[in-house]
C-alpha atoms as a PDB file:
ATOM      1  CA  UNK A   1     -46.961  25.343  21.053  1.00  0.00           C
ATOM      2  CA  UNK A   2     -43.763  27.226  21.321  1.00  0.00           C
ATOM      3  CA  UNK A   3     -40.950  26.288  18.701  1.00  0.00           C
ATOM      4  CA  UNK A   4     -37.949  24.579  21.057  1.00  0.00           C
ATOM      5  CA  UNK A   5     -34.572  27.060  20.911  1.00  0.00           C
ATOM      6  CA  UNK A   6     -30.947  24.968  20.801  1.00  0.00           C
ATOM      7  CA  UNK A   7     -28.042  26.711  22.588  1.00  0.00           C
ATOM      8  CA  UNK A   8     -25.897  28.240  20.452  1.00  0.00           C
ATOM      9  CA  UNK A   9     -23.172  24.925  20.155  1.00  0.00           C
ATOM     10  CA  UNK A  10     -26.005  23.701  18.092  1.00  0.00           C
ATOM     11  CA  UNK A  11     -26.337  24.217  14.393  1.00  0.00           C
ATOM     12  CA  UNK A  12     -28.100  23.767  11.850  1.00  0.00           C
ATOM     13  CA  UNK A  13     -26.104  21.404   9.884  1.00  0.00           C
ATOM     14  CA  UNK A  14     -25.866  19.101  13.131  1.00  0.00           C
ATOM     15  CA  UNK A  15     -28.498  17.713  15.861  1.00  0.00           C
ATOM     16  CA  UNK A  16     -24.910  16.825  18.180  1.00  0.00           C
ATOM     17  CA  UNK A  17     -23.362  19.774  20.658  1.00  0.00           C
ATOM     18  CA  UNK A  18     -19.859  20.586  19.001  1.00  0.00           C
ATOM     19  CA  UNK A  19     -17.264  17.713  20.100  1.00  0.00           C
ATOM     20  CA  UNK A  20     -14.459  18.453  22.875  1.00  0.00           C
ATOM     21  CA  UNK A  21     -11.857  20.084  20.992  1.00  0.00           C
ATOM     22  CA  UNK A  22      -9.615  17.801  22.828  1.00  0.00           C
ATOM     23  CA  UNK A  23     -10.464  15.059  20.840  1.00  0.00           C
ATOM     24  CA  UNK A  24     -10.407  16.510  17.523  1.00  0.00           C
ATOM     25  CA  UNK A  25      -7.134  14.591  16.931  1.00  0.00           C
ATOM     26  CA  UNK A  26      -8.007  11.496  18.107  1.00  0.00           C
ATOM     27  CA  UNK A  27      -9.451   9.706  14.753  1.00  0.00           C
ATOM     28  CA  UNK A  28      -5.678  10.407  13.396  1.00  0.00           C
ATOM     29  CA  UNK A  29      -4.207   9.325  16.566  1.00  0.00           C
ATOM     30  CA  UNK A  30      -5.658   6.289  16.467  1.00  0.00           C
ATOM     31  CA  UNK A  31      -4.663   5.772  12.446  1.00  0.00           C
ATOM     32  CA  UNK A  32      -1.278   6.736  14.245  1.00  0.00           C
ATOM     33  CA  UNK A  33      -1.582   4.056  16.867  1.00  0.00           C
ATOM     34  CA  UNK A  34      -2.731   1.540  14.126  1.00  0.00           C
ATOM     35  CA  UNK A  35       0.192   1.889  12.149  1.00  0.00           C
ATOM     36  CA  UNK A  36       2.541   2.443  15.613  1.00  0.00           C
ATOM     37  CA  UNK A  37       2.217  -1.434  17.326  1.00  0.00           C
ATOM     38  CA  UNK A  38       3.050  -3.377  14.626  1.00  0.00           C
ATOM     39  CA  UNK A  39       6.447  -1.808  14.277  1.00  0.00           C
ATOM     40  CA  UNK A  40       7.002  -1.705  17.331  1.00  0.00           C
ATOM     41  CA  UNK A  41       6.372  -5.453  17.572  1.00  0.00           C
ATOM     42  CA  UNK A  42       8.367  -5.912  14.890  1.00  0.00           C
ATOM     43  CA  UNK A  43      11.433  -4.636  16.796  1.00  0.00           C
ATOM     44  CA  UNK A  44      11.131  -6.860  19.984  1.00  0.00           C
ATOM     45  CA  UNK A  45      11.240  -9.623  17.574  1.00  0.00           C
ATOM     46  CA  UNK A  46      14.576  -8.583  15.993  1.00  0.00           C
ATOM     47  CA  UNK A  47      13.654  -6.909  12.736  1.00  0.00           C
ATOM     48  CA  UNK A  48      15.608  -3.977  12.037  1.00  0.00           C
ATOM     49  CA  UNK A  49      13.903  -2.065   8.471  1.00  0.00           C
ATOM     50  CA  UNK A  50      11.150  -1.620   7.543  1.00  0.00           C
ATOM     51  CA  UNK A  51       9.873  -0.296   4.000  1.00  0.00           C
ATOM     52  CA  UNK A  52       6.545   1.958   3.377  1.00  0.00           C
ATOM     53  CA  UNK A  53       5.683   3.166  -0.272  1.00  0.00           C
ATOM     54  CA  UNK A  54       3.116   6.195  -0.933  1.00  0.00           C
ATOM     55  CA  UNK A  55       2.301   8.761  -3.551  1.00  0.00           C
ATOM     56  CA  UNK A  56       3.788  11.438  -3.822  1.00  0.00           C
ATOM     57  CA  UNK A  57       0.931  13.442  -3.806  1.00  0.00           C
ATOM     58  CA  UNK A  58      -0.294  11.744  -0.524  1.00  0.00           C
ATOM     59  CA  UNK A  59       0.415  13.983   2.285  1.00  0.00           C
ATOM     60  CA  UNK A  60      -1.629  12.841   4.870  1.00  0.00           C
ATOM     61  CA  UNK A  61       0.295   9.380   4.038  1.00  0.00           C
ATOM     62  CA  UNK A  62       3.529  10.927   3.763  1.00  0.00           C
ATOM     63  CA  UNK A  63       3.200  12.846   7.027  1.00  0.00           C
ATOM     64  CA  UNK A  64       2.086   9.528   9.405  1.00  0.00           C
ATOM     65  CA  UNK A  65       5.046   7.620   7.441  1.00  0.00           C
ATOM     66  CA  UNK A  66       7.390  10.994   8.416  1.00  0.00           C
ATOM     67  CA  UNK A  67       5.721  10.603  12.435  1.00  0.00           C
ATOM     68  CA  UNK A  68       6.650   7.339  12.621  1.00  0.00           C
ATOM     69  CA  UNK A  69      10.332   7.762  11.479  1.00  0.00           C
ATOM     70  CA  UNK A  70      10.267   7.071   7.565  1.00  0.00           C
ATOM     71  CA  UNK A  71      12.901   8.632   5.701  1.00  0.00           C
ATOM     72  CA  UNK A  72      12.142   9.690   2.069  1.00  0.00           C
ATOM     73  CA  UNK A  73      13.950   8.096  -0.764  1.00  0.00           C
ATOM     74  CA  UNK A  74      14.711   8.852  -4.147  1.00  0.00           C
ATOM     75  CA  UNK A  75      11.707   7.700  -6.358  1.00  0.00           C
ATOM     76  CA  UNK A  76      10.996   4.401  -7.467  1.00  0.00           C
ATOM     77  CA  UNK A  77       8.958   4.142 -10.820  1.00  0.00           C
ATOM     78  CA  UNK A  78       7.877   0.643 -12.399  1.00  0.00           C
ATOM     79  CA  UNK A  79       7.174   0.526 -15.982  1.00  0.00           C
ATOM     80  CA  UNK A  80       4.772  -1.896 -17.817  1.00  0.00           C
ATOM     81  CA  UNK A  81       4.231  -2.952 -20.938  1.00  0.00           C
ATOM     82  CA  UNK A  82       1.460  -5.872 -22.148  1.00  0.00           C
ATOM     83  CA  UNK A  83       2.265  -7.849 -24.950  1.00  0.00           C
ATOM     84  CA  UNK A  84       0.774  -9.110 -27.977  1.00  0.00           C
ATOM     85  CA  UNK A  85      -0.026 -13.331 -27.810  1.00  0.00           C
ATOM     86  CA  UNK A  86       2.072 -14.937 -30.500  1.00  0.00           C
END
């Protein structure tokens, strides 16, 4: 019996034709989305800010909060100390 040959959008790695490269985007559009509604609902009922915190270090983060119309402050840092019973 003759071994089967897979067009070339096949590989090895993957048993699935290579995805539309118009949807590439779309698992971020929908974290977009996600993130998109609830401010916007959150406008028609009257509330004007709106506070996000990230990492620094965080770009995908940084870059939705950016999208959506977050403007970067001056860093906040929180300091903690546990003390001693008695």
């Amino acid at each position: 019996m003759e071994r089967p040959t897979f067009p070339p959008e096949f590989s090895a790695r993957r048993a699935a034709p290579t995805a539309d490269p118009r949807l590439a985007d779309l698992p971020r559009m929908a974290a977009d989305l996600e993130r998109f509604v609830p401010a916007c609902a959150a406008l028609e009922r009257g509330f004007t800010h709106s506070r996000t915190s990230s990492h620094s270090i965080n770009a995908p983060m940084l870059a939705i909060n950016e999208k959506l119309g977050f403007v970067r402050e001056t860093a906040v840092l929180t300091v903690q100390k546990v003390l001693s019973p008695g």
